[in-house]
Structure formats: structure tokens, C-alpha cells
N, C-alpha and C. Protein backbone atom coordinates (compact mmCIF):
# COMPACT_ATOMS: atom_id res chain seq x y z
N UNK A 1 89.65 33.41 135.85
CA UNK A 1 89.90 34.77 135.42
C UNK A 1 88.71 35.64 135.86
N UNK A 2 89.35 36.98 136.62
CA UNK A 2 88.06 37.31 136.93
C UNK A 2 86.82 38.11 135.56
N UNK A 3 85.87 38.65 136.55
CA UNK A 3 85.20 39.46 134.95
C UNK A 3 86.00 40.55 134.38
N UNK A 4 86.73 41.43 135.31
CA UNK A 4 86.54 42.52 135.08
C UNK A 4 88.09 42.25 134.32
N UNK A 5 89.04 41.63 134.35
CA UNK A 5 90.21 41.07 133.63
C UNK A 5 89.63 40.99 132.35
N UNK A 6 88.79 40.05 131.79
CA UNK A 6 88.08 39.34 131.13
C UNK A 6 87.63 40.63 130.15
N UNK A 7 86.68 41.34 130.60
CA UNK A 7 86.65 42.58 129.94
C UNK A 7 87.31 43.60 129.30
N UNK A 8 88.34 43.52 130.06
CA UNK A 8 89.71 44.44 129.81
C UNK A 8 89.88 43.78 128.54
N UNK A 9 90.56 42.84 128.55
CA UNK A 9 91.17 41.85 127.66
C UNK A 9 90.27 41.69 126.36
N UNK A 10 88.66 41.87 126.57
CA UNK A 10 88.11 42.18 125.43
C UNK A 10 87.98 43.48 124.92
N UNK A 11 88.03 44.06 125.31
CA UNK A 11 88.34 45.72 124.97
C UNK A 11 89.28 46.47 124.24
N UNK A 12 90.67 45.44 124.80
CA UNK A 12 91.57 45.62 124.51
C UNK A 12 91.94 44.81 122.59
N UNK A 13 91.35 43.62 123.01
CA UNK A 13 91.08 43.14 121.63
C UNK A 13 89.88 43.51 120.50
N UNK A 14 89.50 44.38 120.90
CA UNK A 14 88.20 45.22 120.12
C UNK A 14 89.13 46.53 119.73
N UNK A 15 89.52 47.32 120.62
CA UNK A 15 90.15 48.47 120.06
C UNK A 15 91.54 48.24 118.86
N UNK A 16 92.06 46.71 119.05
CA UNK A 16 93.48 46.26 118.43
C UNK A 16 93.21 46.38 116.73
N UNK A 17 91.48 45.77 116.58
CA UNK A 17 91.39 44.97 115.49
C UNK A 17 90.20 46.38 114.55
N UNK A 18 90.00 45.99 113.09
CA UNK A 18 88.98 47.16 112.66
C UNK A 18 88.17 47.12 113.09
N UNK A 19 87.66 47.94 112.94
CA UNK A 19 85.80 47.99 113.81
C UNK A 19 84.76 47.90 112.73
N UNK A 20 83.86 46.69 112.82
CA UNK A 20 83.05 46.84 111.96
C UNK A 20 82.03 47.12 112.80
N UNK A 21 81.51 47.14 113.85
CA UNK A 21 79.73 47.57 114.22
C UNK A 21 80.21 47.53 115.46
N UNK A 22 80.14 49.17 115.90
CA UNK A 22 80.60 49.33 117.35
C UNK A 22 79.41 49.17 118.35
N UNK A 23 78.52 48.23 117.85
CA UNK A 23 77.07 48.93 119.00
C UNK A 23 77.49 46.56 118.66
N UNK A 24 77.64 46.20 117.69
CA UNK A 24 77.74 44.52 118.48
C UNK A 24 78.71 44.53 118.96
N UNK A 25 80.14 45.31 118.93
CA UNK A 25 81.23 45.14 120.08
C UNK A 25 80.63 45.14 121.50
N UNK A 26 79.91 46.73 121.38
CA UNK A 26 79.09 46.75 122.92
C UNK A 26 78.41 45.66 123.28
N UNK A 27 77.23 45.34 122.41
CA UNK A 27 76.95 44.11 123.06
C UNK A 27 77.50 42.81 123.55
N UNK A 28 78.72 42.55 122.88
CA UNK A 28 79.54 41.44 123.02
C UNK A 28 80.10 41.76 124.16
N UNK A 29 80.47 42.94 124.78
CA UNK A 29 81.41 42.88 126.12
C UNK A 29 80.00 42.73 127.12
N UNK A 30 78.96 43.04 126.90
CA UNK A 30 77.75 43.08 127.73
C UNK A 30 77.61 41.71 127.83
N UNK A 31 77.63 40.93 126.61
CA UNK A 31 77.32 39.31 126.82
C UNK A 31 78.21 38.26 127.71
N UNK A 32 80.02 38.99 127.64
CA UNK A 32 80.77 38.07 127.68
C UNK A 32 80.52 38.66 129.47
N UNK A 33 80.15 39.89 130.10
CA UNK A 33 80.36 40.40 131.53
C UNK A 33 78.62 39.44 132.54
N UNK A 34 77.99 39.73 131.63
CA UNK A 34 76.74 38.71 132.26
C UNK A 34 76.58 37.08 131.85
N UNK A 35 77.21 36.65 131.23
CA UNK A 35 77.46 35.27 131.29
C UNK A 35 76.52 34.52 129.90
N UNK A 36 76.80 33.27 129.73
CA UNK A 36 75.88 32.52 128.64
C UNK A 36 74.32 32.37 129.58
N UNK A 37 73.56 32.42 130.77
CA UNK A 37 72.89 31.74 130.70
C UNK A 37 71.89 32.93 131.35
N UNK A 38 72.44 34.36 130.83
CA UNK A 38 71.82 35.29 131.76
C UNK A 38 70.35 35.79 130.71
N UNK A 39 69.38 36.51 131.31
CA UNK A 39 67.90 36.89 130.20
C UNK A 39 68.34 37.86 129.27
N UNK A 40 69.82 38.65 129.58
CA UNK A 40 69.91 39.38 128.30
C UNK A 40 70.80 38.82 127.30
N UNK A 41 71.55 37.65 127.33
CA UNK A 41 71.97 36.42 126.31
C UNK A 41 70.44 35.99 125.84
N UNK A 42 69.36 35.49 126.49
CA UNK A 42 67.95 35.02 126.00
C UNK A 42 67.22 36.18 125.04
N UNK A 43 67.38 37.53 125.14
CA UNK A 43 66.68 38.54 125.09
C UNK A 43 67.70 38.57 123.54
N UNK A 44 69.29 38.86 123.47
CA UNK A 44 69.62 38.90 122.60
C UNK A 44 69.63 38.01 121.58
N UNK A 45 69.68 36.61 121.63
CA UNK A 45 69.68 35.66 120.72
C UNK A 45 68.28 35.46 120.10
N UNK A 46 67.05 35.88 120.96
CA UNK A 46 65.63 36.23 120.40
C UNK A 46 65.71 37.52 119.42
N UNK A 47 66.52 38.66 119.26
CA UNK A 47 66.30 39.71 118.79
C UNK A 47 67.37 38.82 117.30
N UNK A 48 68.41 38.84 117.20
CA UNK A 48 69.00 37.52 116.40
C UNK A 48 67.65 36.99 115.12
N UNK A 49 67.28 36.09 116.29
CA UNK A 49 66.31 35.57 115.34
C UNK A 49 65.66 36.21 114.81
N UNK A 50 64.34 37.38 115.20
CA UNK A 50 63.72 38.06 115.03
C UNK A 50 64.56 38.73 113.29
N UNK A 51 65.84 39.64 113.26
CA UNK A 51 65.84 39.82 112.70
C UNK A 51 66.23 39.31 111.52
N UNK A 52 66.63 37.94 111.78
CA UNK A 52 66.85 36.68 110.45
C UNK A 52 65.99 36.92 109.79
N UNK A 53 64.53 36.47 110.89
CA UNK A 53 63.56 36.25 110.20
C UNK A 53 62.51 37.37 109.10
N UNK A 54 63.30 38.33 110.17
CA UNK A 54 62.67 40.02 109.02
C UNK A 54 63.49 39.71 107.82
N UNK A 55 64.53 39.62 108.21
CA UNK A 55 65.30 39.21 106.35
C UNK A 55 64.70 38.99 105.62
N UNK A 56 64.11 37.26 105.92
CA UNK A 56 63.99 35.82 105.42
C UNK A 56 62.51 36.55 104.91
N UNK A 57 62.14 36.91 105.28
CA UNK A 57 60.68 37.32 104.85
C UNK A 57 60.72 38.46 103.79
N UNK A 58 62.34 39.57 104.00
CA UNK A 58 62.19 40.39 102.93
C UNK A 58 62.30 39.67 101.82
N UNK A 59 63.66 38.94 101.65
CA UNK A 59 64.06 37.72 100.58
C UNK A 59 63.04 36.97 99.71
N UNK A 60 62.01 36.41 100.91
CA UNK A 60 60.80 35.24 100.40
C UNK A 60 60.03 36.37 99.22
N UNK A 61 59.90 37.55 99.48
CA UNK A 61 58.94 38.37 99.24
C UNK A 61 59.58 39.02 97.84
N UNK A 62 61.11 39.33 97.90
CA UNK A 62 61.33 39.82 96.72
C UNK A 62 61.47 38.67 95.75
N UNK A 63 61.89 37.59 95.80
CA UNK A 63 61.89 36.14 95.45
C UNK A 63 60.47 36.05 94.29
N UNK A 64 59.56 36.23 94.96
CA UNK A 64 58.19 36.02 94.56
C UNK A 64 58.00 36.64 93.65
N UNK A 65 58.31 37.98 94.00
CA UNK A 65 57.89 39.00 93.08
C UNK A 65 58.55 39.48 91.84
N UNK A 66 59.62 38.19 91.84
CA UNK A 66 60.73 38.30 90.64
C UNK A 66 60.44 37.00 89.95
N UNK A 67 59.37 36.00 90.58
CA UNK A 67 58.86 34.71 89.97
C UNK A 67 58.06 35.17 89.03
N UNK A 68 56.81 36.10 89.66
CA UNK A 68 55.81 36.66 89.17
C UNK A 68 55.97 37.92 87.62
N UNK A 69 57.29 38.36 87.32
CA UNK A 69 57.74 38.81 86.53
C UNK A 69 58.07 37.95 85.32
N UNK A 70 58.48 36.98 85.60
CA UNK A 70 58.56 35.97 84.98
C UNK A 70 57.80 35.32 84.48
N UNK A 71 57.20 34.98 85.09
CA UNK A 71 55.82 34.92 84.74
C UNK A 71 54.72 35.17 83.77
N UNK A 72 54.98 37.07 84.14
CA UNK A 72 53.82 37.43 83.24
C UNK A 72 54.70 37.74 81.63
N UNK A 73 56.13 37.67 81.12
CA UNK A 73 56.85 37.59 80.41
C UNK A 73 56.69 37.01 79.74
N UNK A 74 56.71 35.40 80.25
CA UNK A 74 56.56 34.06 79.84
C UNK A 74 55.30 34.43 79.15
N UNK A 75 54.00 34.51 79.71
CA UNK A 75 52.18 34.80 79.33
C UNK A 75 52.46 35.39 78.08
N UNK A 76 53.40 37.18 77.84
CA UNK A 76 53.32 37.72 77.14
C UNK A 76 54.06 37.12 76.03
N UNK A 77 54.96 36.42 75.89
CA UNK A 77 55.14 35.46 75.00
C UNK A 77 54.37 34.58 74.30
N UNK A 78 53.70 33.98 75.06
CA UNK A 78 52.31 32.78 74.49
C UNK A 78 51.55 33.47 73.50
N UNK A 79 51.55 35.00 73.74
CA UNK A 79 50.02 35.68 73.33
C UNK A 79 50.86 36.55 71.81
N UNK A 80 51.72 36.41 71.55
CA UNK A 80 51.90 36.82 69.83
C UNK A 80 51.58 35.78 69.12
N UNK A 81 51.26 36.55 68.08
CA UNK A 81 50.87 35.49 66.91
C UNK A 81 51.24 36.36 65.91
N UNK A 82 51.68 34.74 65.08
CA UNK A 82 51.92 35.37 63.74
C UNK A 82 51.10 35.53 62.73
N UNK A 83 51.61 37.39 61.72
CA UNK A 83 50.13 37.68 61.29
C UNK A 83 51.11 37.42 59.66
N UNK A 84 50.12 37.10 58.42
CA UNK A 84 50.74 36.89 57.57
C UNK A 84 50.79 38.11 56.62
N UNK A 85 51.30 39.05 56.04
CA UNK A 85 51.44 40.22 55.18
C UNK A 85 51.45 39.91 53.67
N UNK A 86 50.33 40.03 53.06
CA UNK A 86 50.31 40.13 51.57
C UNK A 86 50.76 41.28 50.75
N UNK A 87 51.56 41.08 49.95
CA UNK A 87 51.94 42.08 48.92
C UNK A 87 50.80 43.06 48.22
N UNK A 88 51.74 43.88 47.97
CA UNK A 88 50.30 45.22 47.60
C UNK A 88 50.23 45.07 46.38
N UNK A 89 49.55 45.07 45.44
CA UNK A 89 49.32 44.74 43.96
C UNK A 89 49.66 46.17 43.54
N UNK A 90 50.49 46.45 42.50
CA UNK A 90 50.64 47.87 41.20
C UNK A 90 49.75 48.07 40.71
């Protein structure tokens, strides 16, 4: 099949179906027209990762900072004590 068939045919199945993110459609007809083994398949599957990993790092970070709440909760718990109240004499 040639490319430019190939393209059609994805285009055609991009415009058929809803559109959720018209800029990875673009990229997807860019990926499927330069092939699996071309530097902008390398370039894209690095940007991929890249932004997993921005995730993974927002996640790790709010994670922590919802341990650390916990945390100081827990502390503020330890630190009451009970005080004993004597009756007031008439």
C-alpha cells in the first residue's frame, strides 16, 4: 500500500471517529507517513517519556506532601493531654 493511500485512509478514519486531541491525530499521520524507525518516531517516543516522567514526579511530589500531612496530624494527636477539672467549692 502506498504512503500516500495509507494516509488518506488515516484521515479518513480520524475525521469518521470523535476527536479527542487534534495535534496527536497530527502527529499520528506524521508517524504513520515517516515510518517506525525514522528520528522523529525516536524524537517522539523520547518526548512520551519525558512527559510520563513530568507526571510521575508531579504525583511522587503531591504523594509526599499528603504523607507529610499526615503526619504532622498524627504528632498533633500524641501532644494532647488530659487535664483533670476540679469542682468549684460554694
Amino acid at each position: 500500500m502506498s504512503p500516500q493511500k495509507k494516509t488518506k485512509e488515516k484521515v479518513e478514519d480520524i475525521e469518521s471517529r470523535e476527536r479527542l486531541c487534534p495535534v496527536g491525530d497530527f502527529f499520528g499521520l506524521l508517524d504513520d507517513l515517516l515510518g517506525g524507525r525514522s528520528a522523529f518516531r525516536r524524537h517522539m517516543l523520547s518526548a512520551r517519556k519525558e512527559v510520563l516522567l513530568a507526571a510521575k514526579s508531579l504525583l511522587e511530589s503531591r504523594i509526599e506532601a499528603i504523607d507529610k500531612e499526615v503526619e504532622r496530624s498524627q504528632k498533633k494527636k500524641r501532644k494532647l493531654t488530659k487535664i483533670k477539672v476540679e469542682e468549684a467549692a460554694d
